[in-house]
PDB file of N, CA and C in Angstrom:
ATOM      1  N   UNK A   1       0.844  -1.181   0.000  1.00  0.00           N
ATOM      2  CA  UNK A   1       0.000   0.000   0.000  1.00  0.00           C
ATOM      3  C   UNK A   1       0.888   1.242   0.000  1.00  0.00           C
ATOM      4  N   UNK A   2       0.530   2.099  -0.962  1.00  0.00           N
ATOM      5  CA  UNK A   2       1.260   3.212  -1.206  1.00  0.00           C
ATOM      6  C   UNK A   2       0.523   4.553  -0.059  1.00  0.00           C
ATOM      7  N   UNK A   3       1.287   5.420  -0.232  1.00  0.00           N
ATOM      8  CA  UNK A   3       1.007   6.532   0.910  1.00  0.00           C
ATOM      9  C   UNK A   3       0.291   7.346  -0.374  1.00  0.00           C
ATOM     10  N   UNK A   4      -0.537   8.334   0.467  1.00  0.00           N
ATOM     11  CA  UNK A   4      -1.316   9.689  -0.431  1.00  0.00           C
ATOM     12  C   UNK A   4      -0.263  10.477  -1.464  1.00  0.00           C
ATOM     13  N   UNK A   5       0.687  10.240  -2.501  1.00  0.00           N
ATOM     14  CA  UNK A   5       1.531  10.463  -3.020  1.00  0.00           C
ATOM     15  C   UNK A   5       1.354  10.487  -4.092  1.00  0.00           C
ATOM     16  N   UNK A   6       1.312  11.194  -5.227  1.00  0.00           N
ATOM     17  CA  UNK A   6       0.899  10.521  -6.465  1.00  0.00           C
ATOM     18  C   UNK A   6       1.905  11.604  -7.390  1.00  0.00           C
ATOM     19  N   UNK A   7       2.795  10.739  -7.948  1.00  0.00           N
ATOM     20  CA  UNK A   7       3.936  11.408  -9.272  1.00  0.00           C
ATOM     21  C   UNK A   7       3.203  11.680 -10.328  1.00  0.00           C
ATOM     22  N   UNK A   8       3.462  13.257 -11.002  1.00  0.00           N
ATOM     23  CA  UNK A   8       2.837  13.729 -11.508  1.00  0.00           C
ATOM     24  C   UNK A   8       3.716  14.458 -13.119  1.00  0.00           C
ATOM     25  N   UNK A   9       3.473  14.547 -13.855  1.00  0.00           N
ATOM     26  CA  UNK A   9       4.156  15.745 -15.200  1.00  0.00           C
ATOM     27  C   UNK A   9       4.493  16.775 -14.950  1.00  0.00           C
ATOM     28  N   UNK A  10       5.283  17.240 -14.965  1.00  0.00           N
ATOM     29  CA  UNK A  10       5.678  18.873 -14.371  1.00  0.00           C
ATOM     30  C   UNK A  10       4.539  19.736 -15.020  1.00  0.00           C
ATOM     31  N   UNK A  11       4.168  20.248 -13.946  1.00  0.00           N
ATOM     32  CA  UNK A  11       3.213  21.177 -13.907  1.00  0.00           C
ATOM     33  C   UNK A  11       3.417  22.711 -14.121  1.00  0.00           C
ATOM     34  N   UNK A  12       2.652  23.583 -14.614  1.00  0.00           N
ATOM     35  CA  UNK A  12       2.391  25.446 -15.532  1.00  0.00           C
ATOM     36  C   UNK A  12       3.086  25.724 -13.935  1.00  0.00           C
ATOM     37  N   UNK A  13       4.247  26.339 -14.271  1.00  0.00           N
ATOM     38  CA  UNK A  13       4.889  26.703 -13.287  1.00  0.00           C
ATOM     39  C   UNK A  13       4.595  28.447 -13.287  1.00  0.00           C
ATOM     40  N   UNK A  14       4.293  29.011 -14.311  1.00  0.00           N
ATOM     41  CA  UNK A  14       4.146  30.557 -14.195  1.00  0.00           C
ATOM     42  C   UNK A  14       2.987  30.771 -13.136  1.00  0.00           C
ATOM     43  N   UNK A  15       3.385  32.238 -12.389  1.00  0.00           N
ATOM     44  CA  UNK A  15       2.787  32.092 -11.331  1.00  0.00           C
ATOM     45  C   UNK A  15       3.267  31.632  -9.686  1.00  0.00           C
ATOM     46  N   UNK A  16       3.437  30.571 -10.030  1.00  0.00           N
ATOM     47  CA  UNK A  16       3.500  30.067  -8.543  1.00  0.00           C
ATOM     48  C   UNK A  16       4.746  30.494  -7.595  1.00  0.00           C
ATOM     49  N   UNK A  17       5.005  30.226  -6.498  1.00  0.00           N
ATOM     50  CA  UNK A  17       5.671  30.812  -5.376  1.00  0.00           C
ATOM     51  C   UNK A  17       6.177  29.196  -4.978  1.00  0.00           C
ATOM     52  N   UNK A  18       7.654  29.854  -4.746  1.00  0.00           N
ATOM     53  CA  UNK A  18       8.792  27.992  -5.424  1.00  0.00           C
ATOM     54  C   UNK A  18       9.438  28.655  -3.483  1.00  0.00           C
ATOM     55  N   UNK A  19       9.264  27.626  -3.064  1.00  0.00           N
ATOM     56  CA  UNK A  19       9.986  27.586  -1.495  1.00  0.00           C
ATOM     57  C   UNK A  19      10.623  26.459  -1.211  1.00  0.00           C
ATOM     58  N   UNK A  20      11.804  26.409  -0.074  1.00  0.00           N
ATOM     59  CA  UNK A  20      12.390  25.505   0.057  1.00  0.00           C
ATOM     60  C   UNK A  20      11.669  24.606   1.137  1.00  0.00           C
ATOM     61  N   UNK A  21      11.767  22.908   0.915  1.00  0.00           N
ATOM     62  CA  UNK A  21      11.029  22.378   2.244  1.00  0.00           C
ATOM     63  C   UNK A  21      11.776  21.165   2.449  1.00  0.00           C
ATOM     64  N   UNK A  22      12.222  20.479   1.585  1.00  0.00           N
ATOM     65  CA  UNK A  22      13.081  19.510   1.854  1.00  0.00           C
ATOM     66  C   UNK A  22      14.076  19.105   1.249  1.00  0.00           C
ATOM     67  N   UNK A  23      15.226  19.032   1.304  1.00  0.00           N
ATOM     68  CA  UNK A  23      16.545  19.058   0.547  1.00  0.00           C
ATOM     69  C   UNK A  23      17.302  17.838   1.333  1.00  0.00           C
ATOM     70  N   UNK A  24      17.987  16.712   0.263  1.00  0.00           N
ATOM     71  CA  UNK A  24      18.616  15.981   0.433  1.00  0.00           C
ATOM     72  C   UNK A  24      19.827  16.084  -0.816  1.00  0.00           C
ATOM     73  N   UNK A  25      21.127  16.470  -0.767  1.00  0.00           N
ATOM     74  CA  UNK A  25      21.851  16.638  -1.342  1.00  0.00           C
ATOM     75  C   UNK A  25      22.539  14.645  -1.585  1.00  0.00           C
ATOM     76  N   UNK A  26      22.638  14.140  -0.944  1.00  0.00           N
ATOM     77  CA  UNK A  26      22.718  12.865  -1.236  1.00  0.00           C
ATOM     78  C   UNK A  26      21.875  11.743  -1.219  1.00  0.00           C
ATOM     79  N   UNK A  27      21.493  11.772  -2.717  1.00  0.00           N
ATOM     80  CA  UNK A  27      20.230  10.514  -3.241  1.00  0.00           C
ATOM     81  C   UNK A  27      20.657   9.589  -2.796  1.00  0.00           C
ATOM     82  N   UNK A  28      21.975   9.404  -2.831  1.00  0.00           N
ATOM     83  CA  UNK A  28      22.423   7.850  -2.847  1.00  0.00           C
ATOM     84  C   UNK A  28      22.842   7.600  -1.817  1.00  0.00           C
ATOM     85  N   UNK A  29      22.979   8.322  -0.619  1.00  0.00           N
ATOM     86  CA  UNK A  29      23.620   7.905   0.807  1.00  0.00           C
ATOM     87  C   UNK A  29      23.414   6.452   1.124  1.00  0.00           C
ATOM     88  N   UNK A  30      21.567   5.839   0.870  1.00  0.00           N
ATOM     89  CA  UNK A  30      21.892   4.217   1.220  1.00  0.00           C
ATOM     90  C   UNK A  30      20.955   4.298  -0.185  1.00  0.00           C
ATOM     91  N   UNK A  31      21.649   2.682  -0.548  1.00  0.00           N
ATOM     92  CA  UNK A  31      21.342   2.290  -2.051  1.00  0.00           C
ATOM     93  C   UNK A  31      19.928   2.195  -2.405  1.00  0.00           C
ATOM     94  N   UNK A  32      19.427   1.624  -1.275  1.00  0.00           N
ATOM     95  CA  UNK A  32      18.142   1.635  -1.249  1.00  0.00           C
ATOM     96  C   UNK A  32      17.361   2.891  -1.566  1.00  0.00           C
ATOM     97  N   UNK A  33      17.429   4.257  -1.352  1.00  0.00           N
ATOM     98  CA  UNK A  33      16.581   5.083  -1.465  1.00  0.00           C
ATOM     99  C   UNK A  33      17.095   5.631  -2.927  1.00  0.00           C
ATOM    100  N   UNK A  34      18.495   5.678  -3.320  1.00  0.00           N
ATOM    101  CA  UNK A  34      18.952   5.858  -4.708  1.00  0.00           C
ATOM    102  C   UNK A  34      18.155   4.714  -5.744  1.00  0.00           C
ATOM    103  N   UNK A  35      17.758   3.866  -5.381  1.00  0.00           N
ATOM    104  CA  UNK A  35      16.974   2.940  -6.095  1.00  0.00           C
ATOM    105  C   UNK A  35      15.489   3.182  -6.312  1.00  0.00           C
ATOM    106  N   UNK A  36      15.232   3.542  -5.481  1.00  0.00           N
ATOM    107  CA  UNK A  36      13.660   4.384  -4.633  1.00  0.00           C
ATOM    108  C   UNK A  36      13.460   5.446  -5.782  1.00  0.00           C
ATOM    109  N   UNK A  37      14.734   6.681  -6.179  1.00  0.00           N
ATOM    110  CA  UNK A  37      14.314   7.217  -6.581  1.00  0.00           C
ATOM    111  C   UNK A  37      14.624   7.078  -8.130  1.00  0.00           C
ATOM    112  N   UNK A  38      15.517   6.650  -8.563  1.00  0.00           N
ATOM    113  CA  UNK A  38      15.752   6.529  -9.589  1.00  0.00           C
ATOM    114  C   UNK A  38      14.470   5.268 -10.250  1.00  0.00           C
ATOM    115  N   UNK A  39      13.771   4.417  -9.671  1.00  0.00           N
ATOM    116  CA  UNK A  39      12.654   3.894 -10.583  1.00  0.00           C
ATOM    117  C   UNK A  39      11.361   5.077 -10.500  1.00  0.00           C
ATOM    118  N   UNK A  40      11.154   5.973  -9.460  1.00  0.00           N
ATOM    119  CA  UNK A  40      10.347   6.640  -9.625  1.00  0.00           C
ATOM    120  C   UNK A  40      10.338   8.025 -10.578  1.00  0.00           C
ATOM    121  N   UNK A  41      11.865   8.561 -11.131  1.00  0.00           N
ATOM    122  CA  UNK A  41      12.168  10.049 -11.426  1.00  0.00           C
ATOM    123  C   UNK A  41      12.863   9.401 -12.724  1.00  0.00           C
ATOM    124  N   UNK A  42      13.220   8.118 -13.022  1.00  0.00           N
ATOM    125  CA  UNK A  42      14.317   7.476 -14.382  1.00  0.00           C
ATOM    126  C   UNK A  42      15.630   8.507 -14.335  1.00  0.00           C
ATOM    127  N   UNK A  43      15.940   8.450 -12.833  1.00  0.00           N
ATOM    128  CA  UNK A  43      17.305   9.013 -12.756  1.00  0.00           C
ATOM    129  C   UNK A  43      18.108   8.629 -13.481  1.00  0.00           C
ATOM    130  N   UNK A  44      18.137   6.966 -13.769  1.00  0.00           N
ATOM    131  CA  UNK A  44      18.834   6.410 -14.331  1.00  0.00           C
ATOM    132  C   UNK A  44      19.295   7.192 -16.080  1.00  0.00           C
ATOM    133  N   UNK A  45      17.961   7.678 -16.545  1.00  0.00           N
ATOM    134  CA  UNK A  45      18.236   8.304 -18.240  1.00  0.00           C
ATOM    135  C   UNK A  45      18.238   9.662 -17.686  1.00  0.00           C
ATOM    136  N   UNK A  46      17.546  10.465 -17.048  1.00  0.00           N
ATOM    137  CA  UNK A  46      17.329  11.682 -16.948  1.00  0.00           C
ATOM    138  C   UNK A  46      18.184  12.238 -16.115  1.00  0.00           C
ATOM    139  N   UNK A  47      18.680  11.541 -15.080  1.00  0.00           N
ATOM    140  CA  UNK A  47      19.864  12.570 -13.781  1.00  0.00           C
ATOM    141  C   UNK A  47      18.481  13.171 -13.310  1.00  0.00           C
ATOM    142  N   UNK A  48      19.676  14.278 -12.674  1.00  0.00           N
ATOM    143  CA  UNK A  48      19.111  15.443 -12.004  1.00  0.00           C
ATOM    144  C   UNK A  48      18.577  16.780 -12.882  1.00  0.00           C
ATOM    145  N   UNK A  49      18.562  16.464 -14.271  1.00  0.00           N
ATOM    146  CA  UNK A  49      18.192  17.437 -15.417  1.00  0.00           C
ATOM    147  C   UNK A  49      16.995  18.109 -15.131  1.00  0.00           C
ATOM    148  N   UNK A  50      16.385  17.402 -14.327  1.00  0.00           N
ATOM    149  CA  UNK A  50      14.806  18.250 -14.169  1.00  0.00           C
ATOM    150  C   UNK A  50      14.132  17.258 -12.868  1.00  0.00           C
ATOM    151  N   UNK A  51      13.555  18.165 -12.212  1.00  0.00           N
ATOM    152  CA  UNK A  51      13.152  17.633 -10.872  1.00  0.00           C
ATOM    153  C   UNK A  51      11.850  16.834 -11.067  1.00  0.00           C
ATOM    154  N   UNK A  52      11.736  15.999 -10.045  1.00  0.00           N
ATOM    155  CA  UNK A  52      10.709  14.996 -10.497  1.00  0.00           C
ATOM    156  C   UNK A  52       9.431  15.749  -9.589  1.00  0.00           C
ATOM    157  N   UNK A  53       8.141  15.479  -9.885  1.00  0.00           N
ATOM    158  CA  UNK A  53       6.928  16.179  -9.231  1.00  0.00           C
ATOM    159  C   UNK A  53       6.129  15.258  -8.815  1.00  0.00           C
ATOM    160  N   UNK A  54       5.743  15.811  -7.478  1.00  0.00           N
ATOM    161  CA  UNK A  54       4.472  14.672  -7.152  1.00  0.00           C
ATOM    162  C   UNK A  54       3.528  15.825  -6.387  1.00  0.00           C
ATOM    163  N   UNK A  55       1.941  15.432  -5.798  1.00  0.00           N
ATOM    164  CA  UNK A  55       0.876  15.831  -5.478  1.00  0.00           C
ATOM    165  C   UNK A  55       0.830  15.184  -4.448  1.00  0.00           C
ATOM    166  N   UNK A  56       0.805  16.159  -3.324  1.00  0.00           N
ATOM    167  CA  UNK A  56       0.585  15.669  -1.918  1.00  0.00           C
ATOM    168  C   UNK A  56      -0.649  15.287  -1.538  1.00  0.00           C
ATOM    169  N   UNK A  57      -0.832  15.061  -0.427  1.00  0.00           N
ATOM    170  CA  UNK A  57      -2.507  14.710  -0.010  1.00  0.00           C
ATOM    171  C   UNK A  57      -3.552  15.834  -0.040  1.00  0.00           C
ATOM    172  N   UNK A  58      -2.687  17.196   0.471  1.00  0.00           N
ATOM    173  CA  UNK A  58      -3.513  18.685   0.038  1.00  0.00           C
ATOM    174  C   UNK A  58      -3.909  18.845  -0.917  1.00  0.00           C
ATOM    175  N   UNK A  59      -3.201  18.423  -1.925  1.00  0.00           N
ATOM    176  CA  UNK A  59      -3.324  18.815  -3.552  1.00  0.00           C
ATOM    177  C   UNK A  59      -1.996  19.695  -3.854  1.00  0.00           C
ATOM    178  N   UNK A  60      -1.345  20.465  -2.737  1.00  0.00           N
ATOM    179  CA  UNK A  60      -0.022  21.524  -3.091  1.00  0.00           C
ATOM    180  C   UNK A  60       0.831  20.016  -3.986  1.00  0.00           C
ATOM    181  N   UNK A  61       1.680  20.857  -5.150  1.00  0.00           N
ATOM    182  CA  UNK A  61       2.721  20.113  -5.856  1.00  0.00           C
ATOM    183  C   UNK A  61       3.861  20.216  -5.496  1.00  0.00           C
ATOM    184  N   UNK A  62       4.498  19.376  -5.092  1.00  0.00           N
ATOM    185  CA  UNK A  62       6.142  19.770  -4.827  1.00  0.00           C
ATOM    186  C   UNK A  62       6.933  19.369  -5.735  1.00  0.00           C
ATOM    187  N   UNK A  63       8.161  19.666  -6.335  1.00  0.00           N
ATOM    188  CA  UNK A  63       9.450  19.516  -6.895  1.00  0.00           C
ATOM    189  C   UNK A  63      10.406  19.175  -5.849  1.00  0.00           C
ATOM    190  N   UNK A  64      11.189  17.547  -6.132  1.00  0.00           N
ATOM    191  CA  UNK A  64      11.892  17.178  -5.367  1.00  0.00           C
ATOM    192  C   UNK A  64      13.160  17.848  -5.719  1.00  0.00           C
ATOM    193  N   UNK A  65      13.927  18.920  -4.991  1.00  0.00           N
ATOM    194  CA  UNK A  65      13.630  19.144  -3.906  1.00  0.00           C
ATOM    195  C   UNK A  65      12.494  20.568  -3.431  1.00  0.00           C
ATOM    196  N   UNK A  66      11.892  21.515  -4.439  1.00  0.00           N
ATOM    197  CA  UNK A  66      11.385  22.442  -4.062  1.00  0.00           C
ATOM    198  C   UNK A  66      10.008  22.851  -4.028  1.00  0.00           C
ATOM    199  N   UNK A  67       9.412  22.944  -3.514  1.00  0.00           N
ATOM    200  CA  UNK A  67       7.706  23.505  -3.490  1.00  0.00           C
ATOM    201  C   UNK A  67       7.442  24.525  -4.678  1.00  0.00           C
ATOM    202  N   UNK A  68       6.143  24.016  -5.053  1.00  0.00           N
ATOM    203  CA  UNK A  68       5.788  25.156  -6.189  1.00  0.00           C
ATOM    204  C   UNK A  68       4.783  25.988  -5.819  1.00  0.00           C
ATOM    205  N   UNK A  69       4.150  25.618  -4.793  1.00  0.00           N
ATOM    206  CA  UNK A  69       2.586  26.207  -5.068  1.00  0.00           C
ATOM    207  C   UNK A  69       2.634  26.958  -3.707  1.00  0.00           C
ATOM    208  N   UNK A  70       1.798  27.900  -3.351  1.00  0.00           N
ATOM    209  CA  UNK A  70       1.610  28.300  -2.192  1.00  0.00           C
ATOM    210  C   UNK A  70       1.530  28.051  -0.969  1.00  0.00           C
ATOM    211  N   UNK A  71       2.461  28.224   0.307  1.00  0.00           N
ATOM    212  CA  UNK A  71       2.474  27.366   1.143  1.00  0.00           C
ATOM    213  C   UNK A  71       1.634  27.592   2.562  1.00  0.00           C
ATOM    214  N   UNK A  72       1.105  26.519   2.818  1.00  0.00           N
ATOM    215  CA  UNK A  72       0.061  26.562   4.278  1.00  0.00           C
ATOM    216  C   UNK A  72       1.252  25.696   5.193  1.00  0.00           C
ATOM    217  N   UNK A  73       1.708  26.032   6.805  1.00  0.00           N
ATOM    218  CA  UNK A  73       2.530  25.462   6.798  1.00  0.00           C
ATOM    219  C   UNK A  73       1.764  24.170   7.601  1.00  0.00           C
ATOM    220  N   UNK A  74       0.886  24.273   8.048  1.00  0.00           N
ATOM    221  CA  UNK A  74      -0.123  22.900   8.718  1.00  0.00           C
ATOM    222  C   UNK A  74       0.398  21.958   7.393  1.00  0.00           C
ATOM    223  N   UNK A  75      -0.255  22.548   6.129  1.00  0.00           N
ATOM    224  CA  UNK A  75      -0.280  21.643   5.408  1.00  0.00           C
ATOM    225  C   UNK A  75       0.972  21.211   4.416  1.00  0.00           C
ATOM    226  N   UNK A  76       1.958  21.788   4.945  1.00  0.00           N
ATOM    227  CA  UNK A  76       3.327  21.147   4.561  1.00  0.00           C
ATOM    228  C   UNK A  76       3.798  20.661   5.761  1.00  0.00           C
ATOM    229  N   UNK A  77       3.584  20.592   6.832  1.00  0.00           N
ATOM    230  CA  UNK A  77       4.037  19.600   7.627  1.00  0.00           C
ATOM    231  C   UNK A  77       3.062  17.985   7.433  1.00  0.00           C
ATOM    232  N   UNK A  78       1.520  18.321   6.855  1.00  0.00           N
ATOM    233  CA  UNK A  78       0.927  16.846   7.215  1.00  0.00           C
ATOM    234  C   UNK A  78       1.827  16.297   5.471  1.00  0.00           C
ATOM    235  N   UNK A  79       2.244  17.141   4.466  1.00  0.00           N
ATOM    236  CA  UNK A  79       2.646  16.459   3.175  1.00  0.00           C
ATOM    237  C   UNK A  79       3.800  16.291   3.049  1.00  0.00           C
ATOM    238  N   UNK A  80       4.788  16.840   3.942  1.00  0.00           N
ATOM    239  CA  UNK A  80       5.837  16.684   4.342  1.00  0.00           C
ATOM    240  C   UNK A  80       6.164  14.884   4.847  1.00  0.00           C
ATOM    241  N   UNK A  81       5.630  14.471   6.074  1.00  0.00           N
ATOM    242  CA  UNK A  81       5.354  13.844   6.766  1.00  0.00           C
ATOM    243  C   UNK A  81       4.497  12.997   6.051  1.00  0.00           C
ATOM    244  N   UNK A  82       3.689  12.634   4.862  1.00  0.00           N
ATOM    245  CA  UNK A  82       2.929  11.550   4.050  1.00  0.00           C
ATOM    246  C   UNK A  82       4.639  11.460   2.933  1.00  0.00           C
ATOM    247  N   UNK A  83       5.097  12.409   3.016  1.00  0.00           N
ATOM    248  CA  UNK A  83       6.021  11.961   1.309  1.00  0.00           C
ATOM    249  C   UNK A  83       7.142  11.335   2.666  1.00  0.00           C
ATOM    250  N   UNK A  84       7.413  11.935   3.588  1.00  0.00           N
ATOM    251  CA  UNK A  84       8.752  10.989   4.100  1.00  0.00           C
ATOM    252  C   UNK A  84       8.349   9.172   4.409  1.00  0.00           C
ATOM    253  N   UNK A  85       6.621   9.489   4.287  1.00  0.00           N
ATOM    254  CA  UNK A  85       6.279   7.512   4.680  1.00  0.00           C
ATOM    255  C   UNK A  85       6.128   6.965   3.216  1.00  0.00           C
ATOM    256  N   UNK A  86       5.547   7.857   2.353  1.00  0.00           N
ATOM    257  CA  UNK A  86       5.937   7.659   0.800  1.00  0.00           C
ATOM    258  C   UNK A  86       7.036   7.033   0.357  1.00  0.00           C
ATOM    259  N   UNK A  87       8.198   7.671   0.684  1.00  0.00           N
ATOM    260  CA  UNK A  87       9.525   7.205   0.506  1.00  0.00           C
ATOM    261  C   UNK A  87      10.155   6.167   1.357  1.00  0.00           C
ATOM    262  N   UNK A  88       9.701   6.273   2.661  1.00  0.00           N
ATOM    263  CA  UNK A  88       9.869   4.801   3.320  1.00  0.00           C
ATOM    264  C   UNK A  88       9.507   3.484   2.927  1.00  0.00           C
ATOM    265  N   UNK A  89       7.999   3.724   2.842  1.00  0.00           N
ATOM    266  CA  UNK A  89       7.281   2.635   2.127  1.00  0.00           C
ATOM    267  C   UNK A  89       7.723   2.289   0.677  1.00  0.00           C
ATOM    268  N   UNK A  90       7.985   3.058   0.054  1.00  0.00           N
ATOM    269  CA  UNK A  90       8.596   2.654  -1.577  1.00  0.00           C
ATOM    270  C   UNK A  90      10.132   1.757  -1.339  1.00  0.00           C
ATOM    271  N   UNK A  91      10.893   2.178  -0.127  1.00  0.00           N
ATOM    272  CA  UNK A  91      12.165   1.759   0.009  1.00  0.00           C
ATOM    273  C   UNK A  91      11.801   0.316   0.087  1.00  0.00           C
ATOM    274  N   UNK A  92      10.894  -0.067   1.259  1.00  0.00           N
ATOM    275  CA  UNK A  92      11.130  -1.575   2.158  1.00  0.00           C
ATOM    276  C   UNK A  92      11.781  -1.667   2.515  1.00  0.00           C
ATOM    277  N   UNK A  93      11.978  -3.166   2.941  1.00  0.00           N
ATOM    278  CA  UNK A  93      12.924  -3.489   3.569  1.00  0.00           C
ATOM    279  C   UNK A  93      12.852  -3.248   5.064  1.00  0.00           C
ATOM    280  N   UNK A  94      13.750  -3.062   5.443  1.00  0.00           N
ATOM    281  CA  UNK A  94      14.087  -2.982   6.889  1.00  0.00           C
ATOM    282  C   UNK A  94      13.618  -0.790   7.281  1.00  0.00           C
ATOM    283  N   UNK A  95      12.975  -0.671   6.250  1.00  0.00           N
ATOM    284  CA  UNK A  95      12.525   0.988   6.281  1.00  0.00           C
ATOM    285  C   UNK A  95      11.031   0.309   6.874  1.00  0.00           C
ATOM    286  N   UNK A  96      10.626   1.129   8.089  1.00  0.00           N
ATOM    287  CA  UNK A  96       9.161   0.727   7.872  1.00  0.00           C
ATOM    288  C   UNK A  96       8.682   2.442   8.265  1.00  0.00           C
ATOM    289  N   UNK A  97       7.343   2.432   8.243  1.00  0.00           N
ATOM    290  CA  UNK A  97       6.394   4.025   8.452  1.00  0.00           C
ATOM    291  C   UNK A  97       6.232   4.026   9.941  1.00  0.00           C
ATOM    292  N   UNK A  98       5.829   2.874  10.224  1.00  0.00           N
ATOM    293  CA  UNK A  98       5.737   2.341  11.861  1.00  0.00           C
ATOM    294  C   UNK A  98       6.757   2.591  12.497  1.00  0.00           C
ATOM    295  N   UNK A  99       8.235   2.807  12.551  1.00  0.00           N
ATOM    296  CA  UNK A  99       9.119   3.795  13.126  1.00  0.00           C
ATOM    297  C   UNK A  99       9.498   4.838  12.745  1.00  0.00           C
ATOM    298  N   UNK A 100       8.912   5.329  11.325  1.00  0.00           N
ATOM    299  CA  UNK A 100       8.575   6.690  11.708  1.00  0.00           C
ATOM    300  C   UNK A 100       8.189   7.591  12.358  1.00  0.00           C
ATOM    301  N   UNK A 101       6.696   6.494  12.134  1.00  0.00           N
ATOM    302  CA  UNK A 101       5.879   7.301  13.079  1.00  0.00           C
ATOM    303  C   UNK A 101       6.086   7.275  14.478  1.00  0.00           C
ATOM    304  N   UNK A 102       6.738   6.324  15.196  1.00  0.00           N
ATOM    305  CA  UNK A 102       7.047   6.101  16.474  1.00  0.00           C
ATOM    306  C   UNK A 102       8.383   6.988  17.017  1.00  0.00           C
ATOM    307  N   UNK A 103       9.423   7.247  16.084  1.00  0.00           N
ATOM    308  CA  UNK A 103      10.006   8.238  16.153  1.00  0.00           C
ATOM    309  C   UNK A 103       9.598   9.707  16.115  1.00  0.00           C
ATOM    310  N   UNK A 104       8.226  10.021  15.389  1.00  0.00           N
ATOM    311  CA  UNK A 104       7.919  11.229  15.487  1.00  0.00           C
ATOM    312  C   UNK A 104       7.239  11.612  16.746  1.00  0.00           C
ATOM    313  N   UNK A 105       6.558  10.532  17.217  1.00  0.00           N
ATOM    314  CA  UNK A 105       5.624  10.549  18.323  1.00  0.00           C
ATOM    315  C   UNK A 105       7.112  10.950  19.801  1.00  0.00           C
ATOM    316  N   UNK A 106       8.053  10.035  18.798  1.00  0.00           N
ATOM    317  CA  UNK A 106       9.333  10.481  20.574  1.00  0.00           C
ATOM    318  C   UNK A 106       9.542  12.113  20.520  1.00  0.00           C
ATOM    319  N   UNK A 107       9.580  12.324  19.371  1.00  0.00           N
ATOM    320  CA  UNK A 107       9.926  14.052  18.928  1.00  0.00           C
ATOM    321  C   UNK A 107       8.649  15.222  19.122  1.00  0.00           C
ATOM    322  N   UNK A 108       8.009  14.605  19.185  1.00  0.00           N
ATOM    323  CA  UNK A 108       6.397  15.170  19.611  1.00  0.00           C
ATOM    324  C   UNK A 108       6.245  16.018  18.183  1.00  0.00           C
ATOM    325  N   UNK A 109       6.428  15.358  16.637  1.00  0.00           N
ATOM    326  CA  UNK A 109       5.917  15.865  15.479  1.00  0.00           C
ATOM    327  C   UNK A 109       4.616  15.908  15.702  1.00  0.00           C
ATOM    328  N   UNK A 110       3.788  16.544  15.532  1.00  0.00           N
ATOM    329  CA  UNK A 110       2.874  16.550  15.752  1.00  0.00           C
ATOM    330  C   UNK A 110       1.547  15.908  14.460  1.00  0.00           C
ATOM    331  N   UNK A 111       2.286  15.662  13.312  1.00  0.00           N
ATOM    332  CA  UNK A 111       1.324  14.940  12.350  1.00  0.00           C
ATOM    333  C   UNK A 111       2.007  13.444  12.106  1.00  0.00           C
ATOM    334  N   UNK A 112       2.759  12.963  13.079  1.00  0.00           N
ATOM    335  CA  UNK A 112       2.968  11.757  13.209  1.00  0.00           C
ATOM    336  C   UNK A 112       2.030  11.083  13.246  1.00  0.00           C
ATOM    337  N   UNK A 113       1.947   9.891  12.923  1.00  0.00           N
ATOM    338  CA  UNK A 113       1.013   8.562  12.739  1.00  0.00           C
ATOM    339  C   UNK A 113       0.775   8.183  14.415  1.00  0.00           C
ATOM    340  N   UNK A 114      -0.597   7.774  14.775  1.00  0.00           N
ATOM    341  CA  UNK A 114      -1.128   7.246  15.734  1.00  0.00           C
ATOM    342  C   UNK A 114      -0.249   5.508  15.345  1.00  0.00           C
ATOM    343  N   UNK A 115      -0.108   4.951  16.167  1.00  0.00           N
ATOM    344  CA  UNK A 115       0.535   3.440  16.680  1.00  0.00           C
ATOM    345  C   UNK A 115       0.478   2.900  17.476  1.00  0.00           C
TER     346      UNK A 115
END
């Protein structure tokens, strides 16, 4: 089961208001998430030539790594927090959402997953 995430075509960017929200300068730190992203973005043909897009559970679009659309910050913390279990869950393995969320709950995130 996939998280509220859905990869999308780069979207009419004129207009919109581009903010920073999550930045990972190393894709590939563990192989697993370089794998993660490269079947989801075809890093493999494309690189980093153009950022890959997905639609959060709000509907706001983000560009990995930058926001396009106007930001509510409630609602970049709950889409924030669906794309980091997004990306967990796509990893497997020994990644689960269930210590995510149990880690967020130690941090008192506050749109952490009930467990």
């Amino acid at each position: 089961m996939m998280t509220q995430i859905e990869i999308i075509d780069e979207p009419e960017l004129d207009g919109k208001r581009r903010a920073l929200v999550l930045t990972e300068d190393r894709v590939g730190h563990y192989p697993e998430f370089r794998e993660f992203f490269v079947r989801c973005f075809a890093l493999d043909t494309a690189g980093l030539s153009r950022p890959g897009y997905v639609r959060a559970p709000s509907g706001t679009v983000y560009a990995l790594p930058a926001a396009l659309e106007p930001l509510n910050e409630a609602d970049v913390d709950t889409d924030l927090w669906a794309l980091l279990a997004w990306i967990i869950e796509g990893v497997g393995g020994e990644w689960r959402v269930e210590d995510l969320n149990a880690a967020g709950r130690l941090y008192q995130v506050t749109v952490a997953g009930a467990g």
